[in-house]
Protein backbone atom coordinates (compact mmCIF):
# COMPACT_ATOMS: atom_id res chain seq x y z
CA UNK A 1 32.52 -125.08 95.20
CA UNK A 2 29.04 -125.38 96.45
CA UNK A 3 26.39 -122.04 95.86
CA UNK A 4 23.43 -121.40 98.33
CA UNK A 5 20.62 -120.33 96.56
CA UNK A 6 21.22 -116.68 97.10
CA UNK A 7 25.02 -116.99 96.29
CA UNK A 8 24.67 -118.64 92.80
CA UNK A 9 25.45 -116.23 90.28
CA UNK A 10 23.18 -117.09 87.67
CA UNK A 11 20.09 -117.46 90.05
CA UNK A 12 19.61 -113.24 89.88
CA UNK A 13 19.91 -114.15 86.28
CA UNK A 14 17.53 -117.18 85.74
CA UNK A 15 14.75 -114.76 88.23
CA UNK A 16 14.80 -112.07 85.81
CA UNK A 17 14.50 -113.87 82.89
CA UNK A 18 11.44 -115.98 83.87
CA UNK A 19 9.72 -113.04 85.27
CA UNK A 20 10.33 -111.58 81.87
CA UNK A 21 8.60 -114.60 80.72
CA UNK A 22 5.71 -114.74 82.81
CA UNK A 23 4.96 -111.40 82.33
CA UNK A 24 5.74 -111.48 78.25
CA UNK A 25 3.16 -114.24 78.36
CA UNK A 26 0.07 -112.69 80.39
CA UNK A 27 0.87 -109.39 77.66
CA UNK A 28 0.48 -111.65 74.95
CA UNK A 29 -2.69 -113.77 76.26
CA UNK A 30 -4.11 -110.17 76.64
CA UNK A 31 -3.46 -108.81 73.30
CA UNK A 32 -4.08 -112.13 71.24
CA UNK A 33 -6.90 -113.38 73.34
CA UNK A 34 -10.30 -112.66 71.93
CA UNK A 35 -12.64 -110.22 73.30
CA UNK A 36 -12.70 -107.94 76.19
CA UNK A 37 -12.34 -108.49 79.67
CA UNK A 38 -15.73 -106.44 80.19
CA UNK A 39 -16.98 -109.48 77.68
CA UNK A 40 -15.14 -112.21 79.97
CA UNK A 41 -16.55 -110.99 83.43
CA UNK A 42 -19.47 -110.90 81.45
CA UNK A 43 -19.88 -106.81 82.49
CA UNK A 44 -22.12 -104.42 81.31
CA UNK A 45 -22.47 -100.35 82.68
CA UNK A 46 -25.50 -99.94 84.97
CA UNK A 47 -26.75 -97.08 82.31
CA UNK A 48 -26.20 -97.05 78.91
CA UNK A 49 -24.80 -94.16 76.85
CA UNK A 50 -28.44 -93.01 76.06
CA UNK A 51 -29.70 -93.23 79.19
CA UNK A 52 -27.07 -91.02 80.71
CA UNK A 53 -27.94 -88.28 77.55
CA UNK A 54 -31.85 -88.66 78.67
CA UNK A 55 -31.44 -88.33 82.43
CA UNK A 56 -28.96 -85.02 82.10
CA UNK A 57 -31.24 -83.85 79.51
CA UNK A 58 -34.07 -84.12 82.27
CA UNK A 59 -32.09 -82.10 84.67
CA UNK A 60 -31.25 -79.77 82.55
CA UNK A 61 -35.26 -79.57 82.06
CA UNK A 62 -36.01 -79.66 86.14
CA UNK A 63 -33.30 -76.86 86.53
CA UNK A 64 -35.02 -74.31 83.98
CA UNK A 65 -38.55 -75.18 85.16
CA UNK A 66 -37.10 -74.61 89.23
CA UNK A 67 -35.62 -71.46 87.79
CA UNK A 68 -38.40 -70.04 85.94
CA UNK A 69 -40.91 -70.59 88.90
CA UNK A 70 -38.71 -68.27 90.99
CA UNK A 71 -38.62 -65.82 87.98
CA UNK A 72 -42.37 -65.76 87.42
CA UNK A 73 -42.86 -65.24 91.26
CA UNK A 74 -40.68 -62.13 91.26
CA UNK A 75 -41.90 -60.78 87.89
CA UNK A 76 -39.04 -61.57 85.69
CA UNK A 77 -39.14 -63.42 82.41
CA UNK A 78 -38.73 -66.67 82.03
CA UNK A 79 -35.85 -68.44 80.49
CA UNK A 80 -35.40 -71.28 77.98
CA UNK A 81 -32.76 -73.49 77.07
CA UNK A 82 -31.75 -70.72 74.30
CA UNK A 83 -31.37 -68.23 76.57
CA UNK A 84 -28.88 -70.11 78.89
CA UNK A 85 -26.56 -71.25 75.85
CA UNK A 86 -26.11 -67.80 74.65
CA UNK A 87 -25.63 -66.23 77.97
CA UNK A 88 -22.87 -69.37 78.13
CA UNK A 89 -21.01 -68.42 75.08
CA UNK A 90 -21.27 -64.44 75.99
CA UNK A 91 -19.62 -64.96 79.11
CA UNK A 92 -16.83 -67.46 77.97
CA UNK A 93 -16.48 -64.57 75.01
CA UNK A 94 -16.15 -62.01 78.28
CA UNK A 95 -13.87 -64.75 80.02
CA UNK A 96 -11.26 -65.08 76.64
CA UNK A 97 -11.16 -61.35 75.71
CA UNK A 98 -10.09 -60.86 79.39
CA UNK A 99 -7.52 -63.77 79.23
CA UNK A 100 -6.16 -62.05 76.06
CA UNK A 101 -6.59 -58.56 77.82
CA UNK A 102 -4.46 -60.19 80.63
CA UNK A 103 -1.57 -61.92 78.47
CA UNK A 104 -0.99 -58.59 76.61
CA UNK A 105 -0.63 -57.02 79.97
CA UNK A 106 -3.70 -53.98 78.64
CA UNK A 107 -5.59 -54.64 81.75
CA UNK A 108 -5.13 -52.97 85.36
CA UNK A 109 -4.74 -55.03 88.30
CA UNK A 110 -7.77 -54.96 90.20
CA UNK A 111 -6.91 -53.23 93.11
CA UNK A 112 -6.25 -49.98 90.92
């Protein structure tokens, strides 16, 4: 008896076994190989790690100084860099003992 292509039983077989192959090969050439692809496309970030700390540093910097321009022009004190990380960890404080306010079912809804 002659098989088309389609009709042989062992061709579904023998296709699944080398794609099994082809693929178990390019995971090995990728674990085994040496270096990284970044290193093989030759790759390299447009900023590096310190550069990114140094630019948000400097917003952080133009931020306070925009911020304390509009204080000193209505009166109020300036801020510093202090000041903002405290007010930070007061209000995630505020934020948890209301979560745990919440979960122990203490607080009112809010249209009470």
């Amino acid at each position: 008896m002659v098989f088309a292509a389609g009709e042989d039983p062992y061709f579904g077989i023998a296709a699944l076994v080398l794609l099994v192959l082809v693929i178990g090969i390019f995971l090995l050439l990728g674990r085994y190989y040496p270096g990284s692809g970044a290193e093989q496309l030759d790759w390299k970030p447009a900023r590096s790690y310190e550069d990114e700390v140094r630019l948000e540093m400097e917003d952080v910097d133009q931020m306070l100084e925009a911020q304390n321009e509009r204080r000193r022009a209505s009166g109020r004190p300036e801020r510093n860099e202090d000041d903002v990380q405290a007010q930070i960890h007061a209000d995630r404080r505020e934020l948890q003992e209301r979560a745990a306010r919440y979960k122990r079912g203490d607080e009112e809804s809010p249209g009470s």
